[in-house]
Protein backbone atom coordinates (compact mmCIF):
# COMPACT_ATOMS: atom_id res chain seq x y z
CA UNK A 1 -18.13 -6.54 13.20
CA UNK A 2 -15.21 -4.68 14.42
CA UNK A 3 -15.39 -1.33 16.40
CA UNK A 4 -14.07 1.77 14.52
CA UNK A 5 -10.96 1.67 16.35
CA UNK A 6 -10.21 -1.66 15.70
CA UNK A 7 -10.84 -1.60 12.11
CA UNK A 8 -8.16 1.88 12.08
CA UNK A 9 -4.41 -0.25 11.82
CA UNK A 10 -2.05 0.43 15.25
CA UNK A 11 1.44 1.58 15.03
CA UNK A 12 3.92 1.82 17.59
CA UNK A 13 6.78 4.24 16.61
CA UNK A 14 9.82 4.58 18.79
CA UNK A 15 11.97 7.74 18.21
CA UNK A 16 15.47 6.81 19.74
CA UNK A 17 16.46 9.09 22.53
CA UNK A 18 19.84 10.03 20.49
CA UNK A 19 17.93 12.51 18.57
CA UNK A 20 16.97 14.81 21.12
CA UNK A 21 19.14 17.31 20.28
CA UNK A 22 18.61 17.26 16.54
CA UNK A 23 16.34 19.09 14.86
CA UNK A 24 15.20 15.64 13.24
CA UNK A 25 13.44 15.41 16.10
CA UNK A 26 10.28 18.08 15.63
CA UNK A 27 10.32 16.60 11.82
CA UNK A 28 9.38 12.84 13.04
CA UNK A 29 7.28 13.89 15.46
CA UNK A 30 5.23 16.69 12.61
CA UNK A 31 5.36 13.71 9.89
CA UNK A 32 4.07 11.10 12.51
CA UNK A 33 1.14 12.77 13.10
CA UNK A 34 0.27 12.27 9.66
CA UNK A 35 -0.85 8.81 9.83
CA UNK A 36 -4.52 8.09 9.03
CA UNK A 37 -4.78 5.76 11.94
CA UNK A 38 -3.65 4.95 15.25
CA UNK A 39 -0.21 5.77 16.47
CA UNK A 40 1.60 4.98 19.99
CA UNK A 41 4.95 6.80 20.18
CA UNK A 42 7.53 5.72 22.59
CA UNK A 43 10.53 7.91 23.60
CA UNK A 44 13.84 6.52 24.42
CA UNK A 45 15.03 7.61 27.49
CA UNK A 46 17.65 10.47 25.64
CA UNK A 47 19.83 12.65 28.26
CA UNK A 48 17.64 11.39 31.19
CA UNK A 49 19.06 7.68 30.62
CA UNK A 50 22.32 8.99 29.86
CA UNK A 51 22.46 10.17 33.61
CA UNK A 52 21.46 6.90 35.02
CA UNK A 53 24.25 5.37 32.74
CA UNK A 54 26.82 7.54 34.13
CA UNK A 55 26.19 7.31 37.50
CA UNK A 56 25.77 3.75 38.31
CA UNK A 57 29.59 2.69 38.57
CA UNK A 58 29.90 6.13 40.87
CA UNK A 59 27.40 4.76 42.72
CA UNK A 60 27.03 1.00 42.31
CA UNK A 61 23.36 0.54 42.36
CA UNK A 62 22.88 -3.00 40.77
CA UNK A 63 21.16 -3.25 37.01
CA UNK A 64 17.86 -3.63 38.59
CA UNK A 65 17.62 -0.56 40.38
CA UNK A 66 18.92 1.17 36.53
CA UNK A 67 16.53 -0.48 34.63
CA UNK A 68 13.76 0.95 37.21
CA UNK A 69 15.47 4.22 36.52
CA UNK A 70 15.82 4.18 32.76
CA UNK A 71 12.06 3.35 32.73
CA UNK A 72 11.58 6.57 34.48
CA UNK A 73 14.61 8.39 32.10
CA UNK A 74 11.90 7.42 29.96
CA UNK A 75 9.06 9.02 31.42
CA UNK A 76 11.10 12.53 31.71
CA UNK A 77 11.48 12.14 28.33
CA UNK A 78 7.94 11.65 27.63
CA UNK A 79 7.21 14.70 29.93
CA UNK A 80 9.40 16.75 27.54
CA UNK A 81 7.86 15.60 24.38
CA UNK A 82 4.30 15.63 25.46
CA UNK A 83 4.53 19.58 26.60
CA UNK A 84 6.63 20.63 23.41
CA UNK A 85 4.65 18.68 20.67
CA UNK A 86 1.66 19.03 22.01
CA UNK A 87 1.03 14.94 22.51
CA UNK A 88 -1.43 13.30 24.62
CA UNK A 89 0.52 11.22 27.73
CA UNK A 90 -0.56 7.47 28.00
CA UNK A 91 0.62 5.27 31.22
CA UNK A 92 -1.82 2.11 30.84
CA UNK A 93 -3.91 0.58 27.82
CA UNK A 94 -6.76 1.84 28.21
CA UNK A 95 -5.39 5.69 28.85
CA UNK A 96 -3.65 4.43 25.06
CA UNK A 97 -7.48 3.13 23.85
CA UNK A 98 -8.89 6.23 25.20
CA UNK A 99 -6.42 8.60 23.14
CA UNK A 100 -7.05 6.95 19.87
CA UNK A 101 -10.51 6.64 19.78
CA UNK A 102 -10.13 10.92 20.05
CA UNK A 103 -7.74 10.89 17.11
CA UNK A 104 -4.65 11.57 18.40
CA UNK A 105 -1.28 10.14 18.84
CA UNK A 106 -0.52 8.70 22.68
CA UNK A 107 2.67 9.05 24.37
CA UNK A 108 3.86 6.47 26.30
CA UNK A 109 4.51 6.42 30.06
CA UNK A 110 5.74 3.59 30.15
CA UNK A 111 6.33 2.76 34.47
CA UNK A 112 2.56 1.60 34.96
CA UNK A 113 2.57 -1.26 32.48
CA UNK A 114 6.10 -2.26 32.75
CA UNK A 115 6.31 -2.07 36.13
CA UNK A 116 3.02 -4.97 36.00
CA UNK A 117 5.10 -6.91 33.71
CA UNK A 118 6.50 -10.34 34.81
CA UNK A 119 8.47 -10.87 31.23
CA UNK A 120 10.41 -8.10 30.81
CA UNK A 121 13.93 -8.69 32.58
CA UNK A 122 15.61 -5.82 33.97
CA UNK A 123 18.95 -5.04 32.48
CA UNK A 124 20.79 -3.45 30.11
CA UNK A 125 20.13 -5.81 27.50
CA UNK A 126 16.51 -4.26 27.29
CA UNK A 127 16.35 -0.98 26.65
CA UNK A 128 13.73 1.52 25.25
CA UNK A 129 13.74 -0.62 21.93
CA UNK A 130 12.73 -3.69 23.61
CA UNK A 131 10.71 -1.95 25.73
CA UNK A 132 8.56 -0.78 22.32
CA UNK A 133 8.57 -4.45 20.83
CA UNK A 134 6.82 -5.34 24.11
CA UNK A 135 4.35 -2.54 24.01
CA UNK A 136 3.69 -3.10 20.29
CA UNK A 137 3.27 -7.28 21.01
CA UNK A 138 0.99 -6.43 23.83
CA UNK A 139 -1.23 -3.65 21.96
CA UNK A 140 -1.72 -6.18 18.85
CA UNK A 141 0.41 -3.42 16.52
CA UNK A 142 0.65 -3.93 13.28
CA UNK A 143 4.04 -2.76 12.20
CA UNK A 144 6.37 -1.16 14.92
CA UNK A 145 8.68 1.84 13.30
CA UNK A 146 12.09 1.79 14.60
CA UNK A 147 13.49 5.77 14.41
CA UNK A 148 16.84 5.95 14.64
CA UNK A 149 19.54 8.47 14.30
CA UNK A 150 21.63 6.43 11.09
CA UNK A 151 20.45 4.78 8.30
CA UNK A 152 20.24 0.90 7.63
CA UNK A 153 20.55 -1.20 4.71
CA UNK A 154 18.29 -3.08 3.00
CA UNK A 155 17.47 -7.01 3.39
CA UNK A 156 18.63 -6.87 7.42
CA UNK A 157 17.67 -9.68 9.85
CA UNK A 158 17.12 -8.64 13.69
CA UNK A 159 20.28 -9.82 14.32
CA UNK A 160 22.06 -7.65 12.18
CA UNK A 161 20.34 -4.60 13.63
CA UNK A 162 21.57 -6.33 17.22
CA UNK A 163 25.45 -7.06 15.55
CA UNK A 164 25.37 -2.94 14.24
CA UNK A 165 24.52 -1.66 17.72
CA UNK A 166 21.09 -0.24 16.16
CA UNK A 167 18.85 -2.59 18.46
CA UNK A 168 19.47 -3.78 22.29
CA UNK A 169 20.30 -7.35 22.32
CA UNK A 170 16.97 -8.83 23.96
CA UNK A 171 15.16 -6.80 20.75
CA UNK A 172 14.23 -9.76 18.64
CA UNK A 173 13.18 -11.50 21.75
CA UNK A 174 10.38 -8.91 22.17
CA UNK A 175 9.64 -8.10 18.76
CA UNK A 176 8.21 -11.91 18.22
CA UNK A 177 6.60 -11.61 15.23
CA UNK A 178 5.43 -7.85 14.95
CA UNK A 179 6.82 -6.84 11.75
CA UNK A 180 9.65 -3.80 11.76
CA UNK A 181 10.58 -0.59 10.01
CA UNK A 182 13.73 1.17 10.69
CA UNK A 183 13.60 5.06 9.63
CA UNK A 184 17.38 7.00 9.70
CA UNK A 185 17.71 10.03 8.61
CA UNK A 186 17.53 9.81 4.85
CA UNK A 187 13.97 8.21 5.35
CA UNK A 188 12.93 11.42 6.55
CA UNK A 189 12.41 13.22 3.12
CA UNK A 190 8.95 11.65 2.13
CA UNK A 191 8.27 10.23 5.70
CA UNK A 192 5.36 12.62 6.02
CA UNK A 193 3.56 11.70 2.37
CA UNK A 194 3.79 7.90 3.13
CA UNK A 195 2.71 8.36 6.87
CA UNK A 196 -0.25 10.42 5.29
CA UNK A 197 -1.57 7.66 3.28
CA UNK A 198 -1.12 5.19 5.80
CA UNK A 199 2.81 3.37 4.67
CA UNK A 200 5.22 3.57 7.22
CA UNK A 201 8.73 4.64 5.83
CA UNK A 202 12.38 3.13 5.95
CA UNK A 203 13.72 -0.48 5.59
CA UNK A 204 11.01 -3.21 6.55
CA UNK A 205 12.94 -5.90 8.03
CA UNK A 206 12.79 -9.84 7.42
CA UNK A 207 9.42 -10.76 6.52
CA UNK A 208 7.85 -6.75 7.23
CA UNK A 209 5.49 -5.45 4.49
CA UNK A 210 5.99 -1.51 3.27
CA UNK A 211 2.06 -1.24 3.25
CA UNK A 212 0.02 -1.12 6.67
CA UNK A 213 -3.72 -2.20 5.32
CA UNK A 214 -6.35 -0.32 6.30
């Protein structure tokens, strides 16, 4: 028989870092704590990855040493979020096990397990998005919510999200199977109402379901 926390249905939602200055960004984060059941949030790396963007041809540290940084972009991020949303900080999975079986949403860190991690490749090509498909392959999720600053249309393949600039190119790569949501904007109106019965808003993508069973 399954444990309580393994019968409750794991999401990982990303909120892209292009929303921290909108104030989008306290909506998400109020409607995703809504859902019924368990929730991993990972933040994109926002201003903080920005910097590291900007100053590696002034500098000319190799894409290695970036990726190392925009891991930690991400972590600032997280810092942010976690002291003005009042979110519980997660760096390994069982600090992420420990969180949900208390009821609340975890923040990712995301240095400790990515820095373990022999199949991620560092690069540009793998950003925070790919960095969630990994988390959400690794964590068994059910459904992994894309949150992004524009809207999508319906009946997109991974590679059209890739072609539109929505997803890093190594995305689909890392998503391998876990079905995706993408949320803009517009999806933001009932967001809260479906998180709170457990459905996951936006456009499901290829073979994604709206419903998350429970």
């Amino acid at each position: 028989m399954p444990s309580k926390t393994e019968a409750r249905p794991l999401v990982v939602a990303k909120i892209g870092g292009s929303l921290h200055a909108s104030p989008d960004l306290a909506r998400w984060i109020a409607a995703l704590k809504n859902y019924p059941h368990r929730l991993t949030l990972v933040s994109g790396g926002g201003p903080f990855a920005d910097a590291v963007r900007a100053a590696q041809p002034k500098i000319g540290f190799p894409d290695t040493a970036a990726h190392a940084m925009a891991v930690l972009a991400m972590e600032q991020y997280a810092l942010a979020l976690a002291s003005l949303h009042d979110l519980d900080l997660a760096g390994t999975r069982e600090e992420i096990e420990a969180i949900h079986a208390r009821g609340r949403v975890a923040l990712w860190r995301p240095s400790p397990m990515v820095g373990a991690a022999r199949d991620i490749a560092p690069g540009w090509d793998v950003t925070s998005d790919s960095l969630a498909a990994w988390l959400a392959r690794e964590t068994n999720a059910a459904a992994l919510l894309m949150i992004k600053s524009v809207d999508v249309g319906v009946d997109l393949a991974l590679r059209d999200l890739v072609s539109a600039g929505v997803v890093d190119p190594a995305f689909p790569t890392y998503v391998d199977g876990t079905p995706v949501f993408v949320a803009g904007p517009r999806a933001l109106a009932d967001a809260a109402q479906l998180l709170t019965g457990g459905a996951l808003p936006g456009v499901p993508v290829a073979a994604s379901t709206q419903k998350i069973a429970s």
